[in-house]
Every structure is written in C-alpha cells, then in structure tokens.
ModelCIF file with pLDDT and N, C-alpha, C, O atoms, coordinates in Angstrom:
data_MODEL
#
_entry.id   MODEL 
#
_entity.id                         1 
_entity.type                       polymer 
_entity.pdbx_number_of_molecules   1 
#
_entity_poly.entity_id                      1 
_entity_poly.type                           'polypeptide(L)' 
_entity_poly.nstd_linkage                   no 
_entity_poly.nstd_monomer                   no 
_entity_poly.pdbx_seq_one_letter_code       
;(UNK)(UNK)(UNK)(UNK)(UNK)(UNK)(UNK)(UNK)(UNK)(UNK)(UNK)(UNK)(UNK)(UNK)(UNK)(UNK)
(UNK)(UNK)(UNK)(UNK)(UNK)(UNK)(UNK)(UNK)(UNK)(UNK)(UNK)(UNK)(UNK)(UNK)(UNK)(UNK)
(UNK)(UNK)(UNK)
;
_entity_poly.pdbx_seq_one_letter_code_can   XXXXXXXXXXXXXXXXXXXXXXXXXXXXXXXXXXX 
_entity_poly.pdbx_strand_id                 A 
#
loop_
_entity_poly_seq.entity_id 
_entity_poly_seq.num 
_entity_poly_seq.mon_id 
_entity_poly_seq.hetero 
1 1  UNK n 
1 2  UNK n 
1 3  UNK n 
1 4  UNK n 
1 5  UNK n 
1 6  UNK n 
1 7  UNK n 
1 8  UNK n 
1 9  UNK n 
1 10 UNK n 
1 11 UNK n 
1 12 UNK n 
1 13 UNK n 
1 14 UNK n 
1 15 UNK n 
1 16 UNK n 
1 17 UNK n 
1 18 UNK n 
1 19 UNK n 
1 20 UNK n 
1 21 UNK n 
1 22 UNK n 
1 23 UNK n 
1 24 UNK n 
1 25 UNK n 
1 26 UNK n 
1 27 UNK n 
1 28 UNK n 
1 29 UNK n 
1 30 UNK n 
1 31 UNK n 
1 32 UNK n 
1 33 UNK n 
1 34 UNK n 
1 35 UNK n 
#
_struct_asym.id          A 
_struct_asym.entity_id   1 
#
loop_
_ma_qa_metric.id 
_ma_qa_metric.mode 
_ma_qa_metric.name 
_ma_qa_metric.software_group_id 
_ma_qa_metric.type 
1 global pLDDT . pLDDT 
2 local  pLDDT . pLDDT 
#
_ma_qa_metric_global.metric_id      1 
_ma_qa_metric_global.metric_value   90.71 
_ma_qa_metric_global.model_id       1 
_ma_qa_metric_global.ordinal_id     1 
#
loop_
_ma_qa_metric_local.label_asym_id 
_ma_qa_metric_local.label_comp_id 
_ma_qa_metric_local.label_seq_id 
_ma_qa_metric_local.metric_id 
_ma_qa_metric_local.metric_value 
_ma_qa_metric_local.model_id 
_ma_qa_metric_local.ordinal_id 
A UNK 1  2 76.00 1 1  
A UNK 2  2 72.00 1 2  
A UNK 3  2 77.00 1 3  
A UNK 4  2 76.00 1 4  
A UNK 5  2 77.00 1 5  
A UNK 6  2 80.00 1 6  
A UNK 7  2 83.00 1 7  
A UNK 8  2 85.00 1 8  
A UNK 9  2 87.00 1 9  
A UNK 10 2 89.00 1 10 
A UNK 11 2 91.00 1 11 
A UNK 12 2 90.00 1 12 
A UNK 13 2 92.00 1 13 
A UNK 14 2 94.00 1 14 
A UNK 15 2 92.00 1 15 
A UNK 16 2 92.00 1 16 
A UNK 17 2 94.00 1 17 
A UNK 18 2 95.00 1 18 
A UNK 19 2 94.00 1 19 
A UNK 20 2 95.00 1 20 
A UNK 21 2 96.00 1 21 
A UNK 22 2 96.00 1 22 
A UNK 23 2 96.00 1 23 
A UNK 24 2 96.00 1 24 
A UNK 25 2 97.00 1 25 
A UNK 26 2 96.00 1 26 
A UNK 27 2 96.00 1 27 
A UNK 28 2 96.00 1 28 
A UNK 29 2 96.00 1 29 
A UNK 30 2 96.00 1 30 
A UNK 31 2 97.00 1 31 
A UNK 32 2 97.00 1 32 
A UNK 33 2 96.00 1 33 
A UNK 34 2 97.00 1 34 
A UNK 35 2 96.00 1 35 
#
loop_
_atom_site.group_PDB 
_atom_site.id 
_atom_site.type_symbol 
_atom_site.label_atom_id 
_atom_site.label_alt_id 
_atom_site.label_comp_id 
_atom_site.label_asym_id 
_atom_site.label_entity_id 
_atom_site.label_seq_id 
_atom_site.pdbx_PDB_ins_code 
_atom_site.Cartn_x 
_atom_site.Cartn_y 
_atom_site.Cartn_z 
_atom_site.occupancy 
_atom_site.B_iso_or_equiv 
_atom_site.pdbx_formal_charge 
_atom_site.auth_seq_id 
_atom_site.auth_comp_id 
_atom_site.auth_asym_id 
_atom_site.auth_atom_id 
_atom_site.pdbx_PDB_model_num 
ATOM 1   N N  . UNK A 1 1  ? 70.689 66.921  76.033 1.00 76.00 ? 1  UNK A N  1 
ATOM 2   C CA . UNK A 1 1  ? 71.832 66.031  75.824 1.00 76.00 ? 1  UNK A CA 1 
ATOM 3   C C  . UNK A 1 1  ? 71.419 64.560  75.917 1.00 76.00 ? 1  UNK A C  1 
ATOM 4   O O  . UNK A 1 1  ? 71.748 63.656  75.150 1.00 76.00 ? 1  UNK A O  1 
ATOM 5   N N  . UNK A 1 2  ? 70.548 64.483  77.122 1.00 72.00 ? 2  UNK A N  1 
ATOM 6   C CA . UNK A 1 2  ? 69.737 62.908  77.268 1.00 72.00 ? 2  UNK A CA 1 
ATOM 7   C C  . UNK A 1 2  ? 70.696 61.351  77.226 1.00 72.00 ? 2  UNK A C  1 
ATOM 8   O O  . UNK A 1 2  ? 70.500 60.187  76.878 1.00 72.00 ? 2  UNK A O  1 
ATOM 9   N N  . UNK A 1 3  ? 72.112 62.391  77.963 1.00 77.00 ? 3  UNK A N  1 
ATOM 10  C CA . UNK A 1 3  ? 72.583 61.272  78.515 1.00 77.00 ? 3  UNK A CA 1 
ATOM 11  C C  . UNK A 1 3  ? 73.561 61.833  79.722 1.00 77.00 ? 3  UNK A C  1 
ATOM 12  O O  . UNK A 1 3  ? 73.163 62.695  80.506 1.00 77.00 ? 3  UNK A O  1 
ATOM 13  N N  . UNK A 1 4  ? 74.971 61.216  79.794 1.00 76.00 ? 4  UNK A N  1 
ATOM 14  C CA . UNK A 1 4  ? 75.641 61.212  80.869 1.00 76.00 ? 4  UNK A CA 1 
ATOM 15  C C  . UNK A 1 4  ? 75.937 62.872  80.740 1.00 76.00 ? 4  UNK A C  1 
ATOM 16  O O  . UNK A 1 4  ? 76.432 63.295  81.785 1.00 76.00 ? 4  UNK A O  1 
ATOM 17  N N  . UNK A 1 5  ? 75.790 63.695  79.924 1.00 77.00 ? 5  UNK A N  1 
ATOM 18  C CA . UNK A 1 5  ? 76.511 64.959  79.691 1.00 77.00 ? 5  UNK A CA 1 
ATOM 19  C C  . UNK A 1 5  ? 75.369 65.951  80.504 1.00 77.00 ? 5  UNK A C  1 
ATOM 20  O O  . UNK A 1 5  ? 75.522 67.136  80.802 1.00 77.00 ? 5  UNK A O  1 
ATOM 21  N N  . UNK A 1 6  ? 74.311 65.179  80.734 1.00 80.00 ? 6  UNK A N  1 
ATOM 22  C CA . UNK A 1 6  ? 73.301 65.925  81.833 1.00 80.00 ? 6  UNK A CA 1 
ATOM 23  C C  . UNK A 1 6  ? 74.185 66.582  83.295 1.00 80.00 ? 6  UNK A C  1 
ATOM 24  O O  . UNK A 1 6  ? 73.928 67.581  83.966 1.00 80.00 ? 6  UNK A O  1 
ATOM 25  N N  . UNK A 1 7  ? 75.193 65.656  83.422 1.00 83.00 ? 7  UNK A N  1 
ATOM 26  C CA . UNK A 1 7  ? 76.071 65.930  84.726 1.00 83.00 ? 7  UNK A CA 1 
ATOM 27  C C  . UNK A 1 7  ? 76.665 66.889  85.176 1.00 83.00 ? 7  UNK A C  1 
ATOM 28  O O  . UNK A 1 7  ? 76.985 67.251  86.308 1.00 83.00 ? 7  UNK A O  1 
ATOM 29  N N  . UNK A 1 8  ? 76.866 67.525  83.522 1.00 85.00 ? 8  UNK A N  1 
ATOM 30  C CA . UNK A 1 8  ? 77.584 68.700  83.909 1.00 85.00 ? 8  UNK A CA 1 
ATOM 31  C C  . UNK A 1 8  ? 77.074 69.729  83.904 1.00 85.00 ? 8  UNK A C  1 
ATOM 32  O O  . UNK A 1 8  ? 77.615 70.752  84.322 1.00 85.00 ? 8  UNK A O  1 
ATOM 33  N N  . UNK A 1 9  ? 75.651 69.649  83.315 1.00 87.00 ? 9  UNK A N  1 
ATOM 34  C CA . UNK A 1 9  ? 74.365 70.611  84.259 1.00 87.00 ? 9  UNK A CA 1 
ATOM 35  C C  . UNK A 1 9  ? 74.688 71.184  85.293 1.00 87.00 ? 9  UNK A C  1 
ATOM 36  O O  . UNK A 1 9  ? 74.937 72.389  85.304 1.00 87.00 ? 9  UNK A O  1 
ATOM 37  N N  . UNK A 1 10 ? 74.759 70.232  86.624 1.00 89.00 ? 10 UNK A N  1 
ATOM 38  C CA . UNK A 1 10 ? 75.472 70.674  88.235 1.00 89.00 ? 10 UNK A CA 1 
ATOM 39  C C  . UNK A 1 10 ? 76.193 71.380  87.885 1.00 89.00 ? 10 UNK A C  1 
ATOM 40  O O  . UNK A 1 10 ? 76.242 72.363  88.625 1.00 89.00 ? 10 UNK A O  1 
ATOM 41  N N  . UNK A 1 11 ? 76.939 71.423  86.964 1.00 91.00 ? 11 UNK A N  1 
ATOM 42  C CA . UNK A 1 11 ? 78.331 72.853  87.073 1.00 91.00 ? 11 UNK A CA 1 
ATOM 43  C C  . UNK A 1 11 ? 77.307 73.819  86.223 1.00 91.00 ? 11 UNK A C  1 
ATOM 44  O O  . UNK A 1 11 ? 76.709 74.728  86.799 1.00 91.00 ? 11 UNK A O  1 
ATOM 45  N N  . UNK A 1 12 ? 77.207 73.667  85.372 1.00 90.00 ? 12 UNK A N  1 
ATOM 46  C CA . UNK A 1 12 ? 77.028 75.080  84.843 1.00 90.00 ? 12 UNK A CA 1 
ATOM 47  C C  . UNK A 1 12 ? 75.484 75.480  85.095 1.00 90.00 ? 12 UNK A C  1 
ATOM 48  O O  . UNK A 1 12 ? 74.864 76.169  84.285 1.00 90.00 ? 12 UNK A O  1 
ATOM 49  N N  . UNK A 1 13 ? 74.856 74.930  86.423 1.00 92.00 ? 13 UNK A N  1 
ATOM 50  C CA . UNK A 1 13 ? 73.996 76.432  87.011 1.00 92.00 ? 13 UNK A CA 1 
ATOM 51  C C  . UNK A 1 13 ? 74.970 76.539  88.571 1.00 92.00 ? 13 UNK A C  1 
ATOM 52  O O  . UNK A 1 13 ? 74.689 77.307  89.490 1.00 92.00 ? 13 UNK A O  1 
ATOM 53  N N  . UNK A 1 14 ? 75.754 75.889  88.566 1.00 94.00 ? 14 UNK A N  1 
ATOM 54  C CA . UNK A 1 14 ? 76.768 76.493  89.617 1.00 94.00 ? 14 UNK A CA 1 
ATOM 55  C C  . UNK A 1 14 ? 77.177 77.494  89.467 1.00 94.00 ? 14 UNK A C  1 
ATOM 56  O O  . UNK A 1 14 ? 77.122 78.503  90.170 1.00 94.00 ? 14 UNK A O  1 
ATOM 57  N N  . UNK A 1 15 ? 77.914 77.172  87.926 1.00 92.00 ? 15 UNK A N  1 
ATOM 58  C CA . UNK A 1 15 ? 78.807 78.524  87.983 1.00 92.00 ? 15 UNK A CA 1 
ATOM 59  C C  . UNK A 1 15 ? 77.838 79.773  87.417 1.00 92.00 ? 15 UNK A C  1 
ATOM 60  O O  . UNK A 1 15 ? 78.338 80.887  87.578 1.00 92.00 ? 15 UNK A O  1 
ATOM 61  N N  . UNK A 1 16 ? 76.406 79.733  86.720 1.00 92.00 ? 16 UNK A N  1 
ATOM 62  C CA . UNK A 1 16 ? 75.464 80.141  86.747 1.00 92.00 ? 16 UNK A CA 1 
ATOM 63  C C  . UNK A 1 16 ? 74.855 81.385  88.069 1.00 92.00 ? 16 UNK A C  1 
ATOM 64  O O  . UNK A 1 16 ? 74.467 82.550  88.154 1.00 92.00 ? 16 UNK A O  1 
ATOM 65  N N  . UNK A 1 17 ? 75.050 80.457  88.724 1.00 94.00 ? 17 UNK A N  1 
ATOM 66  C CA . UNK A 1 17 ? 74.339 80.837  90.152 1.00 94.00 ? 17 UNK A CA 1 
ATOM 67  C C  . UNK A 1 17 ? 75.366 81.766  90.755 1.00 94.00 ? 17 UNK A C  1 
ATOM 68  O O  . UNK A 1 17 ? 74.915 82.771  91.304 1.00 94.00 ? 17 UNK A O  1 
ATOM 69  N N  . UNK A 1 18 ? 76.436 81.624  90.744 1.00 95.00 ? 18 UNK A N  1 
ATOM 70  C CA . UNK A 1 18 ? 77.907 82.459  90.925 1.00 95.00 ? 18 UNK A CA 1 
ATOM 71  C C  . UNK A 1 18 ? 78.176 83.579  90.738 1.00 95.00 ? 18 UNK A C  1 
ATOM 72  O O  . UNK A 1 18 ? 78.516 84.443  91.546 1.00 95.00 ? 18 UNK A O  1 
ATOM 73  N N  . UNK A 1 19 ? 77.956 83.655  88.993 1.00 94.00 ? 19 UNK A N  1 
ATOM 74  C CA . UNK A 1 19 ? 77.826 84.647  88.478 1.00 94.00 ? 19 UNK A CA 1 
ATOM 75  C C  . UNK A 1 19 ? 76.759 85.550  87.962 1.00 94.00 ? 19 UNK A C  1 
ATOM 76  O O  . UNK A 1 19 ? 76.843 86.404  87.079 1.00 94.00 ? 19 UNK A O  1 
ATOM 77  N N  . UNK A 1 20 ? 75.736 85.190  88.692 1.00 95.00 ? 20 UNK A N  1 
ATOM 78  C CA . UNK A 1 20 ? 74.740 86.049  88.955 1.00 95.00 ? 20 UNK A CA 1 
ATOM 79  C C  . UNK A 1 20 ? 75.113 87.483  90.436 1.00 95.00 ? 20 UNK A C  1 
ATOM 80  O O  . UNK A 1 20 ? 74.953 88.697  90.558 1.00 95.00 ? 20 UNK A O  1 
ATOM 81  N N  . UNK A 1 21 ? 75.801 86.045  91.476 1.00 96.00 ? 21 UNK A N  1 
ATOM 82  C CA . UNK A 1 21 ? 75.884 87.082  92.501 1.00 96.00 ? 21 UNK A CA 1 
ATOM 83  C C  . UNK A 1 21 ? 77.024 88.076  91.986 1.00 96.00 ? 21 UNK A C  1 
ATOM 84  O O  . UNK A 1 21 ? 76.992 89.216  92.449 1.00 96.00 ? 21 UNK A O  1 
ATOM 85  N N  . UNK A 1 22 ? 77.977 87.769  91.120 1.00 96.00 ? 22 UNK A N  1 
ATOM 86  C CA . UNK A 1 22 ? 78.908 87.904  90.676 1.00 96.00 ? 22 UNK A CA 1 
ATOM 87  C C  . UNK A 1 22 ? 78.512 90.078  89.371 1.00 96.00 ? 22 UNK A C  1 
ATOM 88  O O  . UNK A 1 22 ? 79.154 91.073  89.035 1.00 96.00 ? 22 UNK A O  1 
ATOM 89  N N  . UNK A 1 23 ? 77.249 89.569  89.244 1.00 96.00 ? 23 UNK A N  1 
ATOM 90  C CA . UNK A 1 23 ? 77.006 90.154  88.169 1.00 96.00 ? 23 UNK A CA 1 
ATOM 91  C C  . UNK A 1 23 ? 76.335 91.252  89.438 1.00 96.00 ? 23 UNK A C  1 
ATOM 92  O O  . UNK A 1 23 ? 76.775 92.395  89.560 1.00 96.00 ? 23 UNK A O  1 
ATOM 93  N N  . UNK A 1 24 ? 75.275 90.728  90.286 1.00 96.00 ? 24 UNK A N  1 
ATOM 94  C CA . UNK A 1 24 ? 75.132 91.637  91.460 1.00 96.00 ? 24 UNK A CA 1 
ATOM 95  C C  . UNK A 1 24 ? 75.861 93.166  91.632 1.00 96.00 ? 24 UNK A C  1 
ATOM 96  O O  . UNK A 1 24 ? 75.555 94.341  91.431 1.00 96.00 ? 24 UNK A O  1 
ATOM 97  N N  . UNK A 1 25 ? 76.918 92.457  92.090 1.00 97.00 ? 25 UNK A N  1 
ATOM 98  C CA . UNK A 1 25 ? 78.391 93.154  92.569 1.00 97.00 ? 25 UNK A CA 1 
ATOM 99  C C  . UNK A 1 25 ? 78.692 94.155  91.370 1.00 97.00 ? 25 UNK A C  1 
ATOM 100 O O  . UNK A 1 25 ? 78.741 95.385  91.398 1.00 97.00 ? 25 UNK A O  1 
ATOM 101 N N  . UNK A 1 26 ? 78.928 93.052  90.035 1.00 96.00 ? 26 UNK A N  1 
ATOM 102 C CA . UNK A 1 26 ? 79.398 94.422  89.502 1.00 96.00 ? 26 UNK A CA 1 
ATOM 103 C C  . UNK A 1 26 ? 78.483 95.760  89.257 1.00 96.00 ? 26 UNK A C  1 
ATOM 104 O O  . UNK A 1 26 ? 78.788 96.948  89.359 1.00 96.00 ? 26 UNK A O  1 
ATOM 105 N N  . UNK A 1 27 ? 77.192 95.098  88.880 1.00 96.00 ? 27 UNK A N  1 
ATOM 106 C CA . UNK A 1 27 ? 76.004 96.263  88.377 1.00 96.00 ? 27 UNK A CA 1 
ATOM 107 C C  . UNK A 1 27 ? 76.150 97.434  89.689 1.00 96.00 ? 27 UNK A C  1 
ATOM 108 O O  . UNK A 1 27 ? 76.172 98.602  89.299 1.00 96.00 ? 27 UNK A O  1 
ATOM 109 N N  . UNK A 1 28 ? 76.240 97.242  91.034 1.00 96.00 ? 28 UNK A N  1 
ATOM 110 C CA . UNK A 1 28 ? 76.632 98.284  92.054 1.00 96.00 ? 28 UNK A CA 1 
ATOM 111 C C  . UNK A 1 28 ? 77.913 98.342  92.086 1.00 96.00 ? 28 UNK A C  1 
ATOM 112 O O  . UNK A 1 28 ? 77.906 99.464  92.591 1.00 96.00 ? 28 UNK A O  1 
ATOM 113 N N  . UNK A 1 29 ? 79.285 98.056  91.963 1.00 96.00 ? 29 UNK A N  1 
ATOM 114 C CA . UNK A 1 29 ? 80.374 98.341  91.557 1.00 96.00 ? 29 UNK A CA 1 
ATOM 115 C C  . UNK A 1 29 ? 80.756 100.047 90.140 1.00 96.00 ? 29 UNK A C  1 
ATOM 116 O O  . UNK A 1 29 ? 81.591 100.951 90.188 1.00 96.00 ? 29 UNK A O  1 
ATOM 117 N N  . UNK A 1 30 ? 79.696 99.727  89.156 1.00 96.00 ? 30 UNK A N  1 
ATOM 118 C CA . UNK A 1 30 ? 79.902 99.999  87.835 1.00 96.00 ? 30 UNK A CA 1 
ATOM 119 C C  . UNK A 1 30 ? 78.584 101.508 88.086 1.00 96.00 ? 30 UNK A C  1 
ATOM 120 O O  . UNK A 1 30 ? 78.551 102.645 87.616 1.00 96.00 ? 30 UNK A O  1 
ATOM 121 N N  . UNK A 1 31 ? 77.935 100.972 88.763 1.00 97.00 ? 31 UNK A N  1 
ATOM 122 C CA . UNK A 1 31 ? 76.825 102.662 89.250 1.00 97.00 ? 31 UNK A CA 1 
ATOM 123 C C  . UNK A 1 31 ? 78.010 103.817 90.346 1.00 97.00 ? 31 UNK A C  1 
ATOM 124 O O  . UNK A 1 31 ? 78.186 105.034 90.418 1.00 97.00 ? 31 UNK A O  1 
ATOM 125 N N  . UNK A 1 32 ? 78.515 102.758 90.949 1.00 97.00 ? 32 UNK A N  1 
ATOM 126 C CA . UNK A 1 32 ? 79.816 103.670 92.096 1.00 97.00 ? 32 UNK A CA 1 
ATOM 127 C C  . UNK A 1 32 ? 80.865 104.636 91.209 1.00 97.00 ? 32 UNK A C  1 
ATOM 128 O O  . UNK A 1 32 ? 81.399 105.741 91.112 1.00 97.00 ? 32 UNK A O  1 
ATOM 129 N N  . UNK A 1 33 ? 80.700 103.208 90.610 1.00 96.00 ? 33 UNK A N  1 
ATOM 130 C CA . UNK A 1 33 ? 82.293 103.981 89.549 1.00 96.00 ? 33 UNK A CA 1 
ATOM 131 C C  . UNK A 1 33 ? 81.964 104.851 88.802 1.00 96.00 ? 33 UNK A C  1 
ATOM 132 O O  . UNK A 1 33 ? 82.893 105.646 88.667 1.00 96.00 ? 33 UNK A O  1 
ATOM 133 N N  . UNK A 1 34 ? 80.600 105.269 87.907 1.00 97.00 ? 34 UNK A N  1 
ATOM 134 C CA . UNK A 1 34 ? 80.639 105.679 87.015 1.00 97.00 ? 34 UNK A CA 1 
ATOM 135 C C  . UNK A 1 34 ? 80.188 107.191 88.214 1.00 97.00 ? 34 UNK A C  1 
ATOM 136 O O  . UNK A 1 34 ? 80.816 108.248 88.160 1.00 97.00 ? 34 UNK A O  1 
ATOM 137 N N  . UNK A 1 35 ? 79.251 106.998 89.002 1.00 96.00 ? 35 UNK A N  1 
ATOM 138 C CA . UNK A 1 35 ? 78.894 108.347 90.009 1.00 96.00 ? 35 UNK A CA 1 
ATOM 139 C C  . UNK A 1 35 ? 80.353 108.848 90.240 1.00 96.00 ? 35 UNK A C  1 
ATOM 140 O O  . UNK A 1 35 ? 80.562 109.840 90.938 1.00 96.00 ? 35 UNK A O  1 
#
C-alpha cells in the first residue's frame, strides 16, 4: 500500500491472529461433531 493504509495492517493480522485460534476450535469442534 506504501502509505497511511499500512495501519490497518494492525487489524487485519489481529483479526488474523483471532481467527486462527478461532479456526483451532473449530477443526476440534468439527472432528467431535462429526465422531
């Protein structure tokens, strides 16, 4: 982007980082459910 729109980088490996743990959960959620 190589300007001010770099900023919102901080959010989106936030919400990145989130939904990883996010994705965690479901991948053992979705092995429960389907057992």
């Amino acid at each position: 982007s190589g300007n001010l729109l770099a900023l919102f980088g901080i959010g989106t490996v936030a919400f990145g980082f989130v939904f990883t743990l996010f994705e965690i959960f479901v991948a053992v959620l979705q092995a429960y459910v389907f057992s």
